[in-house]
N, C-alpha and C. Protein backbone atom coordinates (compact mmCIF):
# COMPACT_ATOMS: atom_id res chain seq x y z
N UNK A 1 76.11 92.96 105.32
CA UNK A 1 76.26 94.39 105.31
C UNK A 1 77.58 94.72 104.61
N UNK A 2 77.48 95.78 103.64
CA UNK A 2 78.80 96.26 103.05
C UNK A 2 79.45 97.44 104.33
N UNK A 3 80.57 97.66 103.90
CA UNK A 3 81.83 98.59 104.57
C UNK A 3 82.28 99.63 103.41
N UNK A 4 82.07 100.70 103.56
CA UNK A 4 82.42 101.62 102.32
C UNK A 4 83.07 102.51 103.22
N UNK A 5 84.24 102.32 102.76
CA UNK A 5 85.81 103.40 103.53
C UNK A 5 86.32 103.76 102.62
N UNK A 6 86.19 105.64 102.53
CA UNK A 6 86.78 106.62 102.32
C UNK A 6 87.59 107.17 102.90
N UNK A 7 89.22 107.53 102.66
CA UNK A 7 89.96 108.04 103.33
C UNK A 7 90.99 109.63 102.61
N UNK A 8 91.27 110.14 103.05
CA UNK A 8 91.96 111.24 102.58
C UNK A 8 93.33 111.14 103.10
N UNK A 9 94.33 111.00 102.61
CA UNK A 9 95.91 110.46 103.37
C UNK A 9 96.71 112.07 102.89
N UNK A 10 97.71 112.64 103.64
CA UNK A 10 98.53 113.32 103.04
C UNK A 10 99.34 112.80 102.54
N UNK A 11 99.99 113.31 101.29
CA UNK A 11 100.61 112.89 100.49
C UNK A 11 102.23 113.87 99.86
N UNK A 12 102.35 114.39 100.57
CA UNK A 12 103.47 115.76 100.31
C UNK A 12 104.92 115.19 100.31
N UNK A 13 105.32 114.70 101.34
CA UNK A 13 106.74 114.04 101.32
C UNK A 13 106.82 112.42 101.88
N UNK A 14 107.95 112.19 101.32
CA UNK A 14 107.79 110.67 100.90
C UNK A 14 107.47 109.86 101.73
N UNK A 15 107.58 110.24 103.30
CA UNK A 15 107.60 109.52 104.80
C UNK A 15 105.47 109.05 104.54
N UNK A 16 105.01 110.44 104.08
CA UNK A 16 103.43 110.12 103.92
C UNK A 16 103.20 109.48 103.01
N UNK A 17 103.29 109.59 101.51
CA UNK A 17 103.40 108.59 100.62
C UNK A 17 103.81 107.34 100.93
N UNK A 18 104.75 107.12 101.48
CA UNK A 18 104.85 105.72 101.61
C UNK A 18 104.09 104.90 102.88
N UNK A 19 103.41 105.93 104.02
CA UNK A 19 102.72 105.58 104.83
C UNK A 19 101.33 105.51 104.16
N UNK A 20 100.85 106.34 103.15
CA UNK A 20 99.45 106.20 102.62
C UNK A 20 99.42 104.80 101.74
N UNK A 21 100.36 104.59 101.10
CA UNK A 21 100.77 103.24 100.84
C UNK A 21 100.47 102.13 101.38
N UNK A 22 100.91 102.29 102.90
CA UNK A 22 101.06 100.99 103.61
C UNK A 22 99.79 100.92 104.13
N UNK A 23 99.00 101.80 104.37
CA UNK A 23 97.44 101.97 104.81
C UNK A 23 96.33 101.26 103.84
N UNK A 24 96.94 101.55 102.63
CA UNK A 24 96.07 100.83 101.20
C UNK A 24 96.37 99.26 101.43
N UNK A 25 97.43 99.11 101.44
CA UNK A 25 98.07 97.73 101.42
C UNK A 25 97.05 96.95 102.79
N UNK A 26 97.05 97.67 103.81
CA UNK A 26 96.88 97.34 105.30
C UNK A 26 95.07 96.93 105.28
N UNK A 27 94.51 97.73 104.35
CA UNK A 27 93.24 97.44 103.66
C UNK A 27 92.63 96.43 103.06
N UNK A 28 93.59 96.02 102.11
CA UNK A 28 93.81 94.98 101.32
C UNK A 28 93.92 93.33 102.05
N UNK A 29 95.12 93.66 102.99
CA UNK A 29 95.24 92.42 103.21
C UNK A 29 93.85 92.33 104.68
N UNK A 30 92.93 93.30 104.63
CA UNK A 30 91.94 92.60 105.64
C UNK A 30 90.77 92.74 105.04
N UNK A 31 90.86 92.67 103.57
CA UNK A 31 89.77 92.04 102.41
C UNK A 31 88.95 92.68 102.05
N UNK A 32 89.84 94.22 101.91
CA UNK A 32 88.51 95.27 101.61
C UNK A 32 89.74 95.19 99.74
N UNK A 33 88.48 95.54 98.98
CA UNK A 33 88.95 95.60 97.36
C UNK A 33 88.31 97.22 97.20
N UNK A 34 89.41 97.62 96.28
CA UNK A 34 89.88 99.14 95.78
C UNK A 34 88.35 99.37 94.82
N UNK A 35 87.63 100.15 94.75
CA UNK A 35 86.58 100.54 94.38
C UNK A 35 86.72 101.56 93.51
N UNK A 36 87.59 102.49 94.31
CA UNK A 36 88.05 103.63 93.27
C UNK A 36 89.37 104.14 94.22
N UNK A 37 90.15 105.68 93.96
CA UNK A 37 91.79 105.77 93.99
C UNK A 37 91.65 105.30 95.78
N UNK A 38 91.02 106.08 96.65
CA UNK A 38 90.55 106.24 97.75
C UNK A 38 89.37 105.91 98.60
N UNK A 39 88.42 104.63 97.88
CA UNK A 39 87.70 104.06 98.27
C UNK A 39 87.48 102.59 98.64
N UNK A 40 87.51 101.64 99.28
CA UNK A 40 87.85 100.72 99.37
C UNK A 40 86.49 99.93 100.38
N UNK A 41 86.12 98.71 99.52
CA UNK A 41 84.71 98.10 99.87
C UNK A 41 85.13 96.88 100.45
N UNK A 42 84.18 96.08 101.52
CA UNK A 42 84.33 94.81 101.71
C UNK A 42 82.81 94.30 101.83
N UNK A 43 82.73 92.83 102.12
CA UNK A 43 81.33 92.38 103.04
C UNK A 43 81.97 92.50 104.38
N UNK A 44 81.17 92.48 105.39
CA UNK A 44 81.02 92.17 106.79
C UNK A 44 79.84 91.45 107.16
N UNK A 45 80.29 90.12 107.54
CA UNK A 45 79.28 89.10 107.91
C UNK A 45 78.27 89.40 109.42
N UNK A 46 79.57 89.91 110.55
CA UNK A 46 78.76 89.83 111.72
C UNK A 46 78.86 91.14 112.19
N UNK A 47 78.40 91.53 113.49
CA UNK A 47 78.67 92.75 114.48
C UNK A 47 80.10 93.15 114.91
N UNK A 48 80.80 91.62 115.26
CA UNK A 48 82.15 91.36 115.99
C UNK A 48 82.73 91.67 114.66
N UNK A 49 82.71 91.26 113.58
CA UNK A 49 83.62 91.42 112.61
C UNK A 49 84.04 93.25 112.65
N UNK A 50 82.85 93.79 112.25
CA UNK A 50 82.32 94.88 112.30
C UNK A 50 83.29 95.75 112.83
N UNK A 51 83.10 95.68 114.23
CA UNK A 51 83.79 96.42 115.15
C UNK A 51 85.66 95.74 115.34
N UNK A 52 85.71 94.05 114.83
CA UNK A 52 87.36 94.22 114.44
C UNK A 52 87.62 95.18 113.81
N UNK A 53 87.14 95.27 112.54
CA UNK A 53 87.74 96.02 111.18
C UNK A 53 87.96 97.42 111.74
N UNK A 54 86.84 98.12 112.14
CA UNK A 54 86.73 99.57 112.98
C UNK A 54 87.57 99.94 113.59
N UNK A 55 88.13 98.78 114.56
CA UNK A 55 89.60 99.13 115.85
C UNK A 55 90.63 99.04 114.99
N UNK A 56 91.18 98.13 113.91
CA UNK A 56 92.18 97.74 113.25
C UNK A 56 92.07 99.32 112.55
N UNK A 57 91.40 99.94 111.52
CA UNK A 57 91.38 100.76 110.71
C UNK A 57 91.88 102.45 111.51
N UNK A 58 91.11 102.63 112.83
CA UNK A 58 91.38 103.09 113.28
C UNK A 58 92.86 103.37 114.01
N UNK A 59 93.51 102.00 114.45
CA UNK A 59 94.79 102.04 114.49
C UNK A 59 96.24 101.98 113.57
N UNK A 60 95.76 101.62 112.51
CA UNK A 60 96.41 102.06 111.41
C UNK A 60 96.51 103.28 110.29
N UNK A 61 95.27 104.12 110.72
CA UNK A 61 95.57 105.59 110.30
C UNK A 61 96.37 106.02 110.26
N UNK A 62 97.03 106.48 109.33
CA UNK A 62 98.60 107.70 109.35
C UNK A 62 97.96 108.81 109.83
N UNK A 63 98.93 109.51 110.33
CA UNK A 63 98.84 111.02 111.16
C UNK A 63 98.17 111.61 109.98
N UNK A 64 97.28 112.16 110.39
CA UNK A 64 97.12 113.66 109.66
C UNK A 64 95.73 113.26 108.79
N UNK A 65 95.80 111.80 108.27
CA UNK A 65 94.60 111.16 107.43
C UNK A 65 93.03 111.03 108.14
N UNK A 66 92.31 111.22 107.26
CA UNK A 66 90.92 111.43 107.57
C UNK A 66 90.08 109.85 106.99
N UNK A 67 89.26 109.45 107.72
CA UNK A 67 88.29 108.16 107.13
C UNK A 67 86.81 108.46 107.13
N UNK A 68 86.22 108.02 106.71
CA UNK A 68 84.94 108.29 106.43
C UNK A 68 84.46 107.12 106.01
N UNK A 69 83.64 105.89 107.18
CA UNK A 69 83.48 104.68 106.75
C UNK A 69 81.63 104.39 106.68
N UNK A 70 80.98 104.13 105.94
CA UNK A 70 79.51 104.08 105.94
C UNK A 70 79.33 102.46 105.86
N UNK A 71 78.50 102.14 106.28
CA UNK A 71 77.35 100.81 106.05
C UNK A 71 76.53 100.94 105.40
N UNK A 72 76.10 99.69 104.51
CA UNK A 72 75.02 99.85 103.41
C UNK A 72 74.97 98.10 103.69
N UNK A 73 73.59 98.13 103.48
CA UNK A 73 72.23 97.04 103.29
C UNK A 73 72.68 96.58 102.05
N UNK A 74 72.38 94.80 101.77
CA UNK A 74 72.51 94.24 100.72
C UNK A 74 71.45 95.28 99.49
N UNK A 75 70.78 95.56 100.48
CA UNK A 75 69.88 96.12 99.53
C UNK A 75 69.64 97.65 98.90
N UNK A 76 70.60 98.41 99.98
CA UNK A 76 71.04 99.58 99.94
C UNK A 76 72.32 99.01 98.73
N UNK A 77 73.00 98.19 98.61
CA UNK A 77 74.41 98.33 98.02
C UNK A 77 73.83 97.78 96.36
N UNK A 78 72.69 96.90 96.40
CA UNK A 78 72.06 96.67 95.00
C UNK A 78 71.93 97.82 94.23
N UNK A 79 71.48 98.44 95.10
CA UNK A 79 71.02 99.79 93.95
C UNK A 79 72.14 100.34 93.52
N UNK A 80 73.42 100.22 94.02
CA UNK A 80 74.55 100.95 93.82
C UNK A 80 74.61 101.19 91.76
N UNK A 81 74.62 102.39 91.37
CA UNK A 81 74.87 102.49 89.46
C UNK A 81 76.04 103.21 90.13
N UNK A 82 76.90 102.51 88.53
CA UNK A 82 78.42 102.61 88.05
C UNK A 82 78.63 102.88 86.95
N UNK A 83 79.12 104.21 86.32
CA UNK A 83 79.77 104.24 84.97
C UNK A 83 81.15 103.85 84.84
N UNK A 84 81.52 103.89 83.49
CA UNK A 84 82.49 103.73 83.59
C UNK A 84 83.30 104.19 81.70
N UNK A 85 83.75 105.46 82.01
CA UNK A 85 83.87 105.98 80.41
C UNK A 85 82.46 106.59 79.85
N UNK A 86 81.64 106.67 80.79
CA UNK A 86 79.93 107.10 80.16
C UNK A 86 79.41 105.91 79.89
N UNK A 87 79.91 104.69 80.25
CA UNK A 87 78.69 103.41 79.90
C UNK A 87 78.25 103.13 80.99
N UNK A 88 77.38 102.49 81.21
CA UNK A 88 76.91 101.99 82.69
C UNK A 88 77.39 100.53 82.92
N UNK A 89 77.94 100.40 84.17
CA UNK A 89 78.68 98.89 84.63
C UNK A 89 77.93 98.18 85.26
N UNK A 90 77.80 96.88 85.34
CA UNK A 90 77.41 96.12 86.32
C UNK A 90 77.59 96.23 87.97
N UNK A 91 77.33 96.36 88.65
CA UNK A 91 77.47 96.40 89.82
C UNK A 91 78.05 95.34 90.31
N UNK A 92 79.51 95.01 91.23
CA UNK A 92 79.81 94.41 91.91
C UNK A 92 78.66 93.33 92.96
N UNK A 93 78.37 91.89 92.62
CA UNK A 93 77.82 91.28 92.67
C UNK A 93 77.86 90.88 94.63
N UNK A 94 76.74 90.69 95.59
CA UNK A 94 77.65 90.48 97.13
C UNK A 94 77.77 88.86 96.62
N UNK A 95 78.34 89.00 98.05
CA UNK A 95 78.94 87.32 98.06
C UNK A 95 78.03 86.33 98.46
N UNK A 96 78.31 85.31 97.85
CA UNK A 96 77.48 83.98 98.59
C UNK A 96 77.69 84.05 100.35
N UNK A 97 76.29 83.63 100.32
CA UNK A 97 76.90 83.07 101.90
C UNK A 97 77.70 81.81 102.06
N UNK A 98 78.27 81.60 103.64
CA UNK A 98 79.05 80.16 103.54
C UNK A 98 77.67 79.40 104.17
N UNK A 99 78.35 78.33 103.79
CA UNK A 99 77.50 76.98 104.29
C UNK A 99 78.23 76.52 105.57
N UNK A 100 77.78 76.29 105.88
CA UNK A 100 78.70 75.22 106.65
C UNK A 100 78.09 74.03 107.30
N UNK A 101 78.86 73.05 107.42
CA UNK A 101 78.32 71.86 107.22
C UNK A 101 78.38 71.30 109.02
């Protein structure tokens, strides 16, 4: 299952800027990749994962910021079309599964 988080951060004086900052960053390092300025995608393997990411995201909100997080189906996220300059892009490919041995 994909994770598609949209957020709206205030951005007016520098205390928020640099907190909308640390929220992007805070994103990042729990393996969601920048999609677009304010959108940010990951996989999610299980349920438990799921609901980590949810509590973490939720507690790292800056005051005042809004999220808007959806789920999408491998197969819901295939269909995903992307321009880019008016050409059409490839779609971000999901991930292998792991093996494990």
């Amino acid at each position: 299952m994909w994770m598609l988080t949209m957020f709206d951060l205030p951005v007016v004086t520098d205390f928020e800027r640099k907190e909308a900052t640390r929220f992007r960053n805070v994103l990042i390092e729990m393996g969601f990749e920048r999609t677009q300025l304010s959108v940010y995608m990951r996989f999610v393997a299980s349920r438990e994962q799921k609901k980590s990411l949810l509590r973490a995201i939720r507690r790292k909100l800056p005051p005042g910021g809004e999220v808007a997080i959806m789920f999408l189906t491998d197969k819901q996220f295939e269909q995903t079309v992307n321009f880019h300059c008016g050409k059409r892009r490839k779609a971000q490919e999901k991930p292998e599964q792991y093996t494990l041995f």
